[in-house]
C-alpha atoms as a PDB file:
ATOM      1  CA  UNK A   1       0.000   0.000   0.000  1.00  0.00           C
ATOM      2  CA  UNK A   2       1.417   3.407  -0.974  1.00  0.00           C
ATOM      3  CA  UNK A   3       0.850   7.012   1.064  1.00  0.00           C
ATOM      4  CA  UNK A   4       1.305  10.206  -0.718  1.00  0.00           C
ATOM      5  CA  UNK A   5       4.188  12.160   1.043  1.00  0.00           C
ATOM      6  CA  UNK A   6       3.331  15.795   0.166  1.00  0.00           C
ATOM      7  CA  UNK A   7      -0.022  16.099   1.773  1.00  0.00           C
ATOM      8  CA  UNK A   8      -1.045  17.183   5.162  1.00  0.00           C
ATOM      9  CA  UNK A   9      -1.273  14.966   8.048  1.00  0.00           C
ATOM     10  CA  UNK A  10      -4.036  15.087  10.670  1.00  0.00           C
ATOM     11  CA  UNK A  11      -3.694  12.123  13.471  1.00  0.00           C
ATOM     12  CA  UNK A  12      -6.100  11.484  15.953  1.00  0.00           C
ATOM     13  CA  UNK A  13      -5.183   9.369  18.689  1.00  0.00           C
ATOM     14  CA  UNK A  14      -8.258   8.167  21.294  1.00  0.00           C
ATOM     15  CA  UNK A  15      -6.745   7.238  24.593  1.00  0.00           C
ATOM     16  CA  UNK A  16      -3.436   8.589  26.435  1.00  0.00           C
ATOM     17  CA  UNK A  17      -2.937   6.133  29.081  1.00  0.00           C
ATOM     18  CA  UNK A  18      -0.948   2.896  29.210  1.00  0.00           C
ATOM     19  CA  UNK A  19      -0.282   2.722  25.527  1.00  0.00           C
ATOM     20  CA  UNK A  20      -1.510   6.304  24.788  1.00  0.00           C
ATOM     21  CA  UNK A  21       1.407   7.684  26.837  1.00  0.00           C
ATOM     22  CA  UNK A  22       4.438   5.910  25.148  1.00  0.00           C
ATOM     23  CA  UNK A  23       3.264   7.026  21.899  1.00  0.00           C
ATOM     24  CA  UNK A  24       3.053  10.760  22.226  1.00  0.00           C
ATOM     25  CA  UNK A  25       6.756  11.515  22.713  1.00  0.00           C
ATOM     26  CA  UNK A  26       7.358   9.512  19.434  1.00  0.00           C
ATOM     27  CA  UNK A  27       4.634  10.731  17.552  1.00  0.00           C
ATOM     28  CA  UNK A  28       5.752  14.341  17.981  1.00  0.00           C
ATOM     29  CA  UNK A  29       9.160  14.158  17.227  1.00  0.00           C
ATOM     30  CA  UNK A  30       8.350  12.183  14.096  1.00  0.00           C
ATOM     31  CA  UNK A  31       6.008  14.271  12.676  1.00  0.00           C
ATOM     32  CA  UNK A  32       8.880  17.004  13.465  1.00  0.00           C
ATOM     33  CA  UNK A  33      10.925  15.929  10.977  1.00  0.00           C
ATOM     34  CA  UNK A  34       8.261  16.293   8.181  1.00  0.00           C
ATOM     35  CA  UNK A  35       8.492  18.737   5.619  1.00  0.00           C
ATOM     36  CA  UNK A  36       4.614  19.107   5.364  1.00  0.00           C
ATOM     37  CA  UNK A  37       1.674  20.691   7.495  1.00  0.00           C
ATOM     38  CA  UNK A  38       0.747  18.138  10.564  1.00  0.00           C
ATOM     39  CA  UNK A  39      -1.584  18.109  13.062  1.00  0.00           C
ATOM     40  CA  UNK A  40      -1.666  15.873  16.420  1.00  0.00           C
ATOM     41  CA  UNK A  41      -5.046  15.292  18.389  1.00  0.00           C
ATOM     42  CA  UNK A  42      -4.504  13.711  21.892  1.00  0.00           C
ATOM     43  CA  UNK A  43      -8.133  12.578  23.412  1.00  0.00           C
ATOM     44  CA  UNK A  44      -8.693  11.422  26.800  1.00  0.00           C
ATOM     45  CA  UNK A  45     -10.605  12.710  29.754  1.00  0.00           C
ATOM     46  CA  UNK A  46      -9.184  10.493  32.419  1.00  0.00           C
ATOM     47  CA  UNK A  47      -6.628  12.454  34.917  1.00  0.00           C
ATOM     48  CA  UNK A  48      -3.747  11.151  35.986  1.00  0.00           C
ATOM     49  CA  UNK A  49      -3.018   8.984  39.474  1.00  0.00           C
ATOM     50  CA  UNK A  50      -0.885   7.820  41.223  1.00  0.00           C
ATOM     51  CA  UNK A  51      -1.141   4.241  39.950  1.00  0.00           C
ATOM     52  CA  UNK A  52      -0.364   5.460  36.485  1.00  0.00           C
ATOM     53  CA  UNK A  53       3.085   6.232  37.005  1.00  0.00           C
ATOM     54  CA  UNK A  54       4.085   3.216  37.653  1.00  0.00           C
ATOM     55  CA  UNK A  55       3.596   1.931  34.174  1.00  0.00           C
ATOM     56  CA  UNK A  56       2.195   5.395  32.035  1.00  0.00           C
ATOM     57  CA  UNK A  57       4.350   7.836  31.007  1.00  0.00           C
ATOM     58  CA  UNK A  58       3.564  10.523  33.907  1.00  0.00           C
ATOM     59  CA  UNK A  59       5.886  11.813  36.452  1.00  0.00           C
ATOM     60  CA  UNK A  60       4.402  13.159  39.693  1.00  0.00           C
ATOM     61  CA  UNK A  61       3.529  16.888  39.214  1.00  0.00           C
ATOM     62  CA  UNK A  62       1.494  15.740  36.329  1.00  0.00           C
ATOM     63  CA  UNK A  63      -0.988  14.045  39.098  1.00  0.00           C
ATOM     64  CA  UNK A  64      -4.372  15.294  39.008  1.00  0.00           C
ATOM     65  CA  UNK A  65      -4.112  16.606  35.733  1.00  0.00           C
ATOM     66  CA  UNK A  66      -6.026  15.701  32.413  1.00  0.00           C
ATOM     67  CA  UNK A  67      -4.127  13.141  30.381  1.00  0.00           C
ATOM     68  CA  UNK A  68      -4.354  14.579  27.426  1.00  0.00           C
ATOM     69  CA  UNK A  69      -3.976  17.771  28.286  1.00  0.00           C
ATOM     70  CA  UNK A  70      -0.226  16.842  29.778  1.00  0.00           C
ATOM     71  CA  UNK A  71       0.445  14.796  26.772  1.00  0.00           C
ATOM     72  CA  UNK A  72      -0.297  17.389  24.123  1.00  0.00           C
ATOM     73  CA  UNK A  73       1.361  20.585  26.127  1.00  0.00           C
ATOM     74  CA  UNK A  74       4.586  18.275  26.935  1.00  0.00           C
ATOM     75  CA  UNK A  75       5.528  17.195  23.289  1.00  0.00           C
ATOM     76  CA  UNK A  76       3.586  19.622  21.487  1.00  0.00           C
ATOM     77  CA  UNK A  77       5.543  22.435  22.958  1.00  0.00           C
ATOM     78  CA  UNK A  78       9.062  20.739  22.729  1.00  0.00           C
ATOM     79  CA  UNK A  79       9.362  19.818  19.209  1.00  0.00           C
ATOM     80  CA  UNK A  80       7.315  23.362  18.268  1.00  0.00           C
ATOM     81  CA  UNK A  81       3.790  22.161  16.937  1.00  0.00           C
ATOM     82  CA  UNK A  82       0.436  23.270  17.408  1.00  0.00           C
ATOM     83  CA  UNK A  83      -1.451  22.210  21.509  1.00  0.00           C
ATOM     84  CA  UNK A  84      -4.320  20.450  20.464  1.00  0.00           C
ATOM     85  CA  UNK A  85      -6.394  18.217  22.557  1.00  0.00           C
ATOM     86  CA  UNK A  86      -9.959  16.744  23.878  1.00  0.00           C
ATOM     87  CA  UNK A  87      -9.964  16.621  27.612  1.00  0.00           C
ATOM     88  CA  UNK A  88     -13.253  14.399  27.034  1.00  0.00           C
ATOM     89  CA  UNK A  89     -13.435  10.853  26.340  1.00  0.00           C
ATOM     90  CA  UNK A  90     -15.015  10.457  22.549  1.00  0.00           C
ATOM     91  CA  UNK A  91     -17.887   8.371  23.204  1.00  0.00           C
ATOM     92  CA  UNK A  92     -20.126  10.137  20.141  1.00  0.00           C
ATOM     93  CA  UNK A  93     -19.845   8.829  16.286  1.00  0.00           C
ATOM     94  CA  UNK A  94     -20.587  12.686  15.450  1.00  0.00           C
ATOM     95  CA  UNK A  95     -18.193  13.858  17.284  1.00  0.00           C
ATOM     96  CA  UNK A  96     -15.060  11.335  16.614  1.00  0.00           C
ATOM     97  CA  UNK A  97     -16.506  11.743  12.810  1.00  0.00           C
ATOM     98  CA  UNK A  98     -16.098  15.584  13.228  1.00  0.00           C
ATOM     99  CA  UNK A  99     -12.732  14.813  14.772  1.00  0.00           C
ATOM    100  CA  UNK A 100     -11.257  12.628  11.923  1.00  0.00           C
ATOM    101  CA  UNK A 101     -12.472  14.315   8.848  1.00  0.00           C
ATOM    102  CA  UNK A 102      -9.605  15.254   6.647  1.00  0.00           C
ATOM    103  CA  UNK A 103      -8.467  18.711   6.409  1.00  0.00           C
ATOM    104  CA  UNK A 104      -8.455  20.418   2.945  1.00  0.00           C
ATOM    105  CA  UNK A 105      -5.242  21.765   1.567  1.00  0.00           C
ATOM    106  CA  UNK A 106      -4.575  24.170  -2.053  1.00  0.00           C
ATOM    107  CA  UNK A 107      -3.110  21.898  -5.038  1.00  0.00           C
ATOM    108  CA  UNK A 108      -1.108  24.887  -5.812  1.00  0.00           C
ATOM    109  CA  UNK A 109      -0.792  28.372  -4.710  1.00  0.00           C
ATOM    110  CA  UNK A 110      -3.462  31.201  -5.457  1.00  0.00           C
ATOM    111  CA  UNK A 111      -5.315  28.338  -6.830  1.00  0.00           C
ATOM    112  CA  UNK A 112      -9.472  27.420  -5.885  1.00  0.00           C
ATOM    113  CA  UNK A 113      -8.743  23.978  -6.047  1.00  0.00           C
ATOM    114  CA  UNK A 114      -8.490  21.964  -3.067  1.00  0.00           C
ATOM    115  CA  UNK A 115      -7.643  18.437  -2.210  1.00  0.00           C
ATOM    116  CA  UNK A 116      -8.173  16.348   1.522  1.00  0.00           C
ATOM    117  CA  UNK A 117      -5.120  15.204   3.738  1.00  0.00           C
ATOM    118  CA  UNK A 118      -4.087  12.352   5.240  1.00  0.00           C
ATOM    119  CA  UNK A 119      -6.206  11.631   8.311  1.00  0.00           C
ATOM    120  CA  UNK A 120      -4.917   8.882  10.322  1.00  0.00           C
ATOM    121  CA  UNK A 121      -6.989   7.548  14.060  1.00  0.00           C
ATOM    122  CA  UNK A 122      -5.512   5.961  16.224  1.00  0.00           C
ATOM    123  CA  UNK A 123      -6.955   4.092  19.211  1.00  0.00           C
ATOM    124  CA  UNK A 124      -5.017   3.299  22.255  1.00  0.00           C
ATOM    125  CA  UNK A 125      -7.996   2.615  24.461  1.00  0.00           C
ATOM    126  CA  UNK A 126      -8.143  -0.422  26.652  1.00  0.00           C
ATOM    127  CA  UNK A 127     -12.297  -0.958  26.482  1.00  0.00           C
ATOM    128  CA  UNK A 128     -13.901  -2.617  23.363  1.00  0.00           C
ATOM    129  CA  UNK A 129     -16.883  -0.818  23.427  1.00  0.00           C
ATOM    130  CA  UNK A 130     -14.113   2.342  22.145  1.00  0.00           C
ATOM    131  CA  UNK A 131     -13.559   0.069  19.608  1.00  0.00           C
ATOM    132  CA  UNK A 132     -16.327  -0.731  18.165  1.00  0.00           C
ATOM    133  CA  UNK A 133     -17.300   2.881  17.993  1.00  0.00           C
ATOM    134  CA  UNK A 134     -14.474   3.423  15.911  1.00  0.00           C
ATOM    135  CA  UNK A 135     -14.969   0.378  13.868  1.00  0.00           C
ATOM    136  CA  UNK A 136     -17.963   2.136  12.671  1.00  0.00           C
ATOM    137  CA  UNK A 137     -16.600   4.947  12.293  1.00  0.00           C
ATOM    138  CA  UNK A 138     -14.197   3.386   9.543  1.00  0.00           C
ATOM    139  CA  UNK A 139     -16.739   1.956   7.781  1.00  0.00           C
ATOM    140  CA  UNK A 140     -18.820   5.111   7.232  1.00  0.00           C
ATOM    141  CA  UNK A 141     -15.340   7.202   6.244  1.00  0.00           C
ATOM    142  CA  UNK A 142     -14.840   7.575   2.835  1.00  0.00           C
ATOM    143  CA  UNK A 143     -10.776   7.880   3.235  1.00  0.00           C
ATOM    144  CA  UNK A 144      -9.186   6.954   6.614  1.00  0.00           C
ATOM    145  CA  UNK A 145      -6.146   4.821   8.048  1.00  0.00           C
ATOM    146  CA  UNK A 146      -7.111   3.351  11.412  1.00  0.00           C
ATOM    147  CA  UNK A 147      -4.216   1.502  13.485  1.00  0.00           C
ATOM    148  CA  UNK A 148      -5.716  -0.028  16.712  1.00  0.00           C
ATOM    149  CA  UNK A 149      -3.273  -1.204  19.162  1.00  0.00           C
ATOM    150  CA  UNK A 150      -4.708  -3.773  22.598  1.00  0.00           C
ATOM    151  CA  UNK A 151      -2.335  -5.335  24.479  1.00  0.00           C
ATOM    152  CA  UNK A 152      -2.696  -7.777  27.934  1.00  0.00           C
ATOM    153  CA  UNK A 153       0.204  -8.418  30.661  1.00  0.00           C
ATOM    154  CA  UNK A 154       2.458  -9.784  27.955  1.00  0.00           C
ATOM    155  CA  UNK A 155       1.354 -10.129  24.723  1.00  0.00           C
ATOM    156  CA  UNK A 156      -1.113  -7.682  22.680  1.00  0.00           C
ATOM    157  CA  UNK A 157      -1.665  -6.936  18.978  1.00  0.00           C
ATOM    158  CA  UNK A 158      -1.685  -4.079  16.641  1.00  0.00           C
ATOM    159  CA  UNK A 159      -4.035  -3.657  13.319  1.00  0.00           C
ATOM    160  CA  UNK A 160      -3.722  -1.143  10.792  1.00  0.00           C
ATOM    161  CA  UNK A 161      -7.532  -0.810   8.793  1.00  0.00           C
ATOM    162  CA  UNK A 162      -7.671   1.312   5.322  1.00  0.00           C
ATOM    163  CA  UNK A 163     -10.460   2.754   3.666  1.00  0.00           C
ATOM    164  CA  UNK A 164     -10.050   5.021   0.322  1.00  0.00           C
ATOM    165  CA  UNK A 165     -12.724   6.818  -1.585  1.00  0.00           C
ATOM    166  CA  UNK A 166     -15.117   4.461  -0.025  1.00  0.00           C
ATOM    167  CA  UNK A 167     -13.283   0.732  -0.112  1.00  0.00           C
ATOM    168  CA  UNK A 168     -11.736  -1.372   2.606  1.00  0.00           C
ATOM    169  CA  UNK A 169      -8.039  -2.245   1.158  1.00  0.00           C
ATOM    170  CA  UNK A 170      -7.172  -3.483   4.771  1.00  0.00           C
ATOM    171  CA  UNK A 171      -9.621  -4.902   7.164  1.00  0.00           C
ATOM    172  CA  UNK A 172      -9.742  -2.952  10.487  1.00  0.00           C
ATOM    173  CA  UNK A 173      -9.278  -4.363  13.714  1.00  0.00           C
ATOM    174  CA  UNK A 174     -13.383  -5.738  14.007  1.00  0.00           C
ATOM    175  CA  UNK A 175     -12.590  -7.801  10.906  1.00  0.00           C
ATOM    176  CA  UNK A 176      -9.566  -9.561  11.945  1.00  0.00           C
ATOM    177  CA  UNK A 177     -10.438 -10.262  15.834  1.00  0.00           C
ATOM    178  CA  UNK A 178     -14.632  -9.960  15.075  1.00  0.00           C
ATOM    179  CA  UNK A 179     -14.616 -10.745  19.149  1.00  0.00           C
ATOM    180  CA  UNK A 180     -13.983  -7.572  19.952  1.00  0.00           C
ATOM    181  CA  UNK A 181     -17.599  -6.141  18.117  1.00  0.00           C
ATOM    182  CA  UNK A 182     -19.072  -8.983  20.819  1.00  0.00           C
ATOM    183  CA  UNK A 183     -18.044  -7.428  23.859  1.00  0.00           C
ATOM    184  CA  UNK A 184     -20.442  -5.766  25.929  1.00  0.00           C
ATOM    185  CA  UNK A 185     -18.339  -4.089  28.335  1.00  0.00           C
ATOM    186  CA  UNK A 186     -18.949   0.015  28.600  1.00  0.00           C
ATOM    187  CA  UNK A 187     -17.293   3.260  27.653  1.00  0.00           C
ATOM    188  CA  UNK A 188     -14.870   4.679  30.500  1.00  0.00           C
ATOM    189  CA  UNK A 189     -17.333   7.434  31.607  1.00  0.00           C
ATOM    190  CA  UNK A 190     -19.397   4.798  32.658  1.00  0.00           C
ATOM    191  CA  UNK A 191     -17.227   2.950  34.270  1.00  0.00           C
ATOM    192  CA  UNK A 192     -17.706   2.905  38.801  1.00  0.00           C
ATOM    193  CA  UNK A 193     -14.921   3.728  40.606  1.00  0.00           C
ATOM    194  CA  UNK A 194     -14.838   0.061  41.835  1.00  0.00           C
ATOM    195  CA  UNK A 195     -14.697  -1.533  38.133  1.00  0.00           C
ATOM    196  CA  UNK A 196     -12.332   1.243  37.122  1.00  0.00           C
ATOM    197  CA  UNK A 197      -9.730   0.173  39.527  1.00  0.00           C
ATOM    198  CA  UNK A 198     -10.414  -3.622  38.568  1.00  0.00           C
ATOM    199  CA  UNK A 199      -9.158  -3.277  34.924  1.00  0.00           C
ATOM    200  CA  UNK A 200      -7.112  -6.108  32.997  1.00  0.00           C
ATOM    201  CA  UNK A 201      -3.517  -6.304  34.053  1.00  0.00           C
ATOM    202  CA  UNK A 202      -0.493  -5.327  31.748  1.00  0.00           C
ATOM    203  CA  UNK A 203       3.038  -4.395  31.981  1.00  0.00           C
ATOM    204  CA  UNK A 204       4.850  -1.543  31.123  1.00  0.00           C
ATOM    205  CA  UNK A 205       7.149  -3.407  28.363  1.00  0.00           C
ATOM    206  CA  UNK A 206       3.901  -4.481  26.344  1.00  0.00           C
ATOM    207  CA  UNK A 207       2.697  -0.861  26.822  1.00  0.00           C
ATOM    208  CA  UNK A 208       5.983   0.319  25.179  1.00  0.00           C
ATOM    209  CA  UNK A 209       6.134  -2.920  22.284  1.00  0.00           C
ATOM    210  CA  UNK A 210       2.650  -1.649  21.440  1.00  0.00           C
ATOM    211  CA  UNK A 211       3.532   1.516  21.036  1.00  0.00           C
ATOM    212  CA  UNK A 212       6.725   0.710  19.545  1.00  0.00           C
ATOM    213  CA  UNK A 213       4.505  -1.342  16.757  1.00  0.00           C
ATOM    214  CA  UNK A 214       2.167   1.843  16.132  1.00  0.00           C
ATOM    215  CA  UNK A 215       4.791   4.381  15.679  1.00  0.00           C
ATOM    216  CA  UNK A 216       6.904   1.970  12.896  1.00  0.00           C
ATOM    217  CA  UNK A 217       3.415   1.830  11.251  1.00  0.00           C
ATOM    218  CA  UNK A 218       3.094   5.728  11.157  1.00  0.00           C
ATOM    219  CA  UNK A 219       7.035   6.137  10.175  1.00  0.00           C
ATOM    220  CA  UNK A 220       6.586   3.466   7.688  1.00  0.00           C
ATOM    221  CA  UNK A 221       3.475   5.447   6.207  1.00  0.00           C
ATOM    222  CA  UNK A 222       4.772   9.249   6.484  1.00  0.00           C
ATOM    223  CA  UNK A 223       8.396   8.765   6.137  1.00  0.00           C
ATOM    224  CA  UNK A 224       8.613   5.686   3.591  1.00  0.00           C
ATOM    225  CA  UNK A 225       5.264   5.976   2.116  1.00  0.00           C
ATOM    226  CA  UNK A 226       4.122   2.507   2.097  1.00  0.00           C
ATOM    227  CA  UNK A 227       3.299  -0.298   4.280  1.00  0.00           C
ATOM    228  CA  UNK A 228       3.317  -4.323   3.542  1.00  0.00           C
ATOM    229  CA  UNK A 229       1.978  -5.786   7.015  1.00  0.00           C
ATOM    230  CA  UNK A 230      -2.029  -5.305   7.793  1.00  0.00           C
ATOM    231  CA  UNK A 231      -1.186  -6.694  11.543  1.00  0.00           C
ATOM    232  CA  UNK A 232       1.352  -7.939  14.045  1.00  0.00           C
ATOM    233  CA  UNK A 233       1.006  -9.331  17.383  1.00  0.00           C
ATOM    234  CA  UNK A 234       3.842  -9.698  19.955  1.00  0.00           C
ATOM    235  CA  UNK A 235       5.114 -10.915  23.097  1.00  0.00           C
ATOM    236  CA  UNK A 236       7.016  -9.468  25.939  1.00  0.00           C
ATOM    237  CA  UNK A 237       7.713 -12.306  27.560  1.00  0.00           C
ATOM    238  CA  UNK A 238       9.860 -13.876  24.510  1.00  0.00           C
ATOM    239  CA  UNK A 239      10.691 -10.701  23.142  1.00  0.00           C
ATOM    240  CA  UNK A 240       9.069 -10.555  19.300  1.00  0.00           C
ATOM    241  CA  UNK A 241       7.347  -8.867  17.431  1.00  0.00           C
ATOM    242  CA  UNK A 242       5.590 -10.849  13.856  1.00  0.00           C
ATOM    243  CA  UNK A 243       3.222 -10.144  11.132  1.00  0.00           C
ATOM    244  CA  UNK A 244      -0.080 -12.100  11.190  1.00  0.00           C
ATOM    245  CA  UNK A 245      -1.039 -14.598   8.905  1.00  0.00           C
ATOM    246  CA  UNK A 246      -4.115 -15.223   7.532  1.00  0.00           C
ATOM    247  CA  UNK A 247      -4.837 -17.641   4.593  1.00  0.00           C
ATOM    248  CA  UNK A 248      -1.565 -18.130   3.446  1.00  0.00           C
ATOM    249  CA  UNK A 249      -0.887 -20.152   0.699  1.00  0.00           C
ATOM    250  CA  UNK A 250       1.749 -23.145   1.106  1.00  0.00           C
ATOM    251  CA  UNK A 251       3.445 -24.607  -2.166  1.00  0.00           C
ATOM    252  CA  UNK A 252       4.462 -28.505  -1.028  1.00  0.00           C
ATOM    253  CA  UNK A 253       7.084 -29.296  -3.661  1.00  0.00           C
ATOM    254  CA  UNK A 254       7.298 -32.598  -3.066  1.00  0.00           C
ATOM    255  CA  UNK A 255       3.454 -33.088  -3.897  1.00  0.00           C
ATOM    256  CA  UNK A 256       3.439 -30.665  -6.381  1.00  0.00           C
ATOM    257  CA  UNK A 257      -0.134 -28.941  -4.888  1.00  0.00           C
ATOM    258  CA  UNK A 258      -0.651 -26.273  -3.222  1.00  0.00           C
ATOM    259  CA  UNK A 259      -2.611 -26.704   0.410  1.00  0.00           C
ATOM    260  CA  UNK A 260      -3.982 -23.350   2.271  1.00  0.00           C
ATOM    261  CA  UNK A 261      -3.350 -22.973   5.912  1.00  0.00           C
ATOM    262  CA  UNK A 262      -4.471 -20.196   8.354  1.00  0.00           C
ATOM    263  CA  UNK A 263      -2.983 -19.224  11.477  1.00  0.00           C
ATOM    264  CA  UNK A 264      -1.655 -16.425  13.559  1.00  0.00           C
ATOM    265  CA  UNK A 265       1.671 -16.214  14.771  1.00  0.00           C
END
């Protein structure tokens, strides 16, 4: 799949916690380097605790604050882009819609014409009812690049979904793991204080392999301008990171047939 390199970038990124949090710093000083227009979106209305900073990337005057709101004035500010945050969590298809709706840029200068960016969203949200509302949200956009990333204690995956001018080239993260449209397990604003501070164990090294796995998919797409894997899942625990495989065709020589297999590795 091949990415355009001149036009703008607008990247939306839905959650700023565990995964969220290694991303930013990344993110920013990526998109520094580019020698287009870029915009950065941080969304999250959690605040930070003290719990968080033992596996988040938050440091102990941030406590108390909004997530976001730390995230996008920390890296924003140091490598000289624009603040912009949502100190809310997106929980409306209107609004995340309104969110990730490419900007419009000139074709050439003093010219009328005008032609949409590249909008990318990224979720980093540990709750699959997030998900799904922004699994639907890729299916109504008409262009969008949608890299999920969900991780446990150890091992986690990342997805990267594509739609242009109306057509799925790679199936988002709904397709490939459909179990995660089956959940029925709430947004974080209504989440009780008691099931908020029950949530799924992980580790700080699968925090940083998923986010690790996210940025290489947005260097790959803004710095090299193509990507060839839809997905990879990994493992902390033996320390790799692989494509996944679905339907893959196997040539046996010594038959002289070809046998399909399907697996994930």
């Amino acid at each position: 799949m091949k990415f355009a390199l001149n036009k703008p970038v607008k990247i939306v990124m839905i959650g700023a916690g565990g995964t969220g949090s290694h991303i930013s710093p990344h993110l920013y000083r990526l998109l520094h380097t580019l020698d287009r227009p870029v915009r950065v979106i941080i969304c999250d209305g959690d605040v930070v605790e003290e719990k968080n900073l033992i596996r988040q990337g938050f440091i102990r005057p941030d406590l108390g604050r909004i997530k976001s709101q730390v995230l996008a004035e920390r890296y924003a500010s140091a490598f000289g882009l624009e603040v912009e945050y949502v100190p809310n969590y997106i929980e409306s298809e209107d609004r995340l819609m309104e969110l990730i709706t490419p900007d419009t840029y000139l074709i050439e200068p003093y010219s009328y014409q005008r032609a949409e960016g590249l909008s990318i969203l990224i979720g980093a949200v540990d709750n699959n009812r997030s998900r799904q509302l922004c699994h639907r949200i890729f299916g109504k956009a008409s262009d969008l690049i949608y890299i999920d990333s969900g991780n446990g204690e150890h091992t986690g995956q990342v997805v990267c979904g594509i739609r242009r001018k109306g057509r799925t080239y790679y199936k988002p993260i709904g397709d490939i793991y459909p179990d995660v449209l089956e959940d029925t397990d709430v947004f974080p604003s209504e989440l009780s204080c008691a099931d908020a501070a029950h949530s799924a164990p992980q580790s700080i090294v699968a925090n940083i392999m998923a986010a690790t796995a996210v940025v290489s998919y947005l260097f790959n797409i803004l710095v090299l301008g193509s990507i060839e894997t839809k997905s990879i899942v990994f493992s902390s625990k033996t320390i790799n990171i692989k494509p996944t495989v679905t339907q893959k065709r196997v040539r046996k020589k010594n038959k002289g047939v070809e046998a399909m297999s399907s697996y994930v590795v």
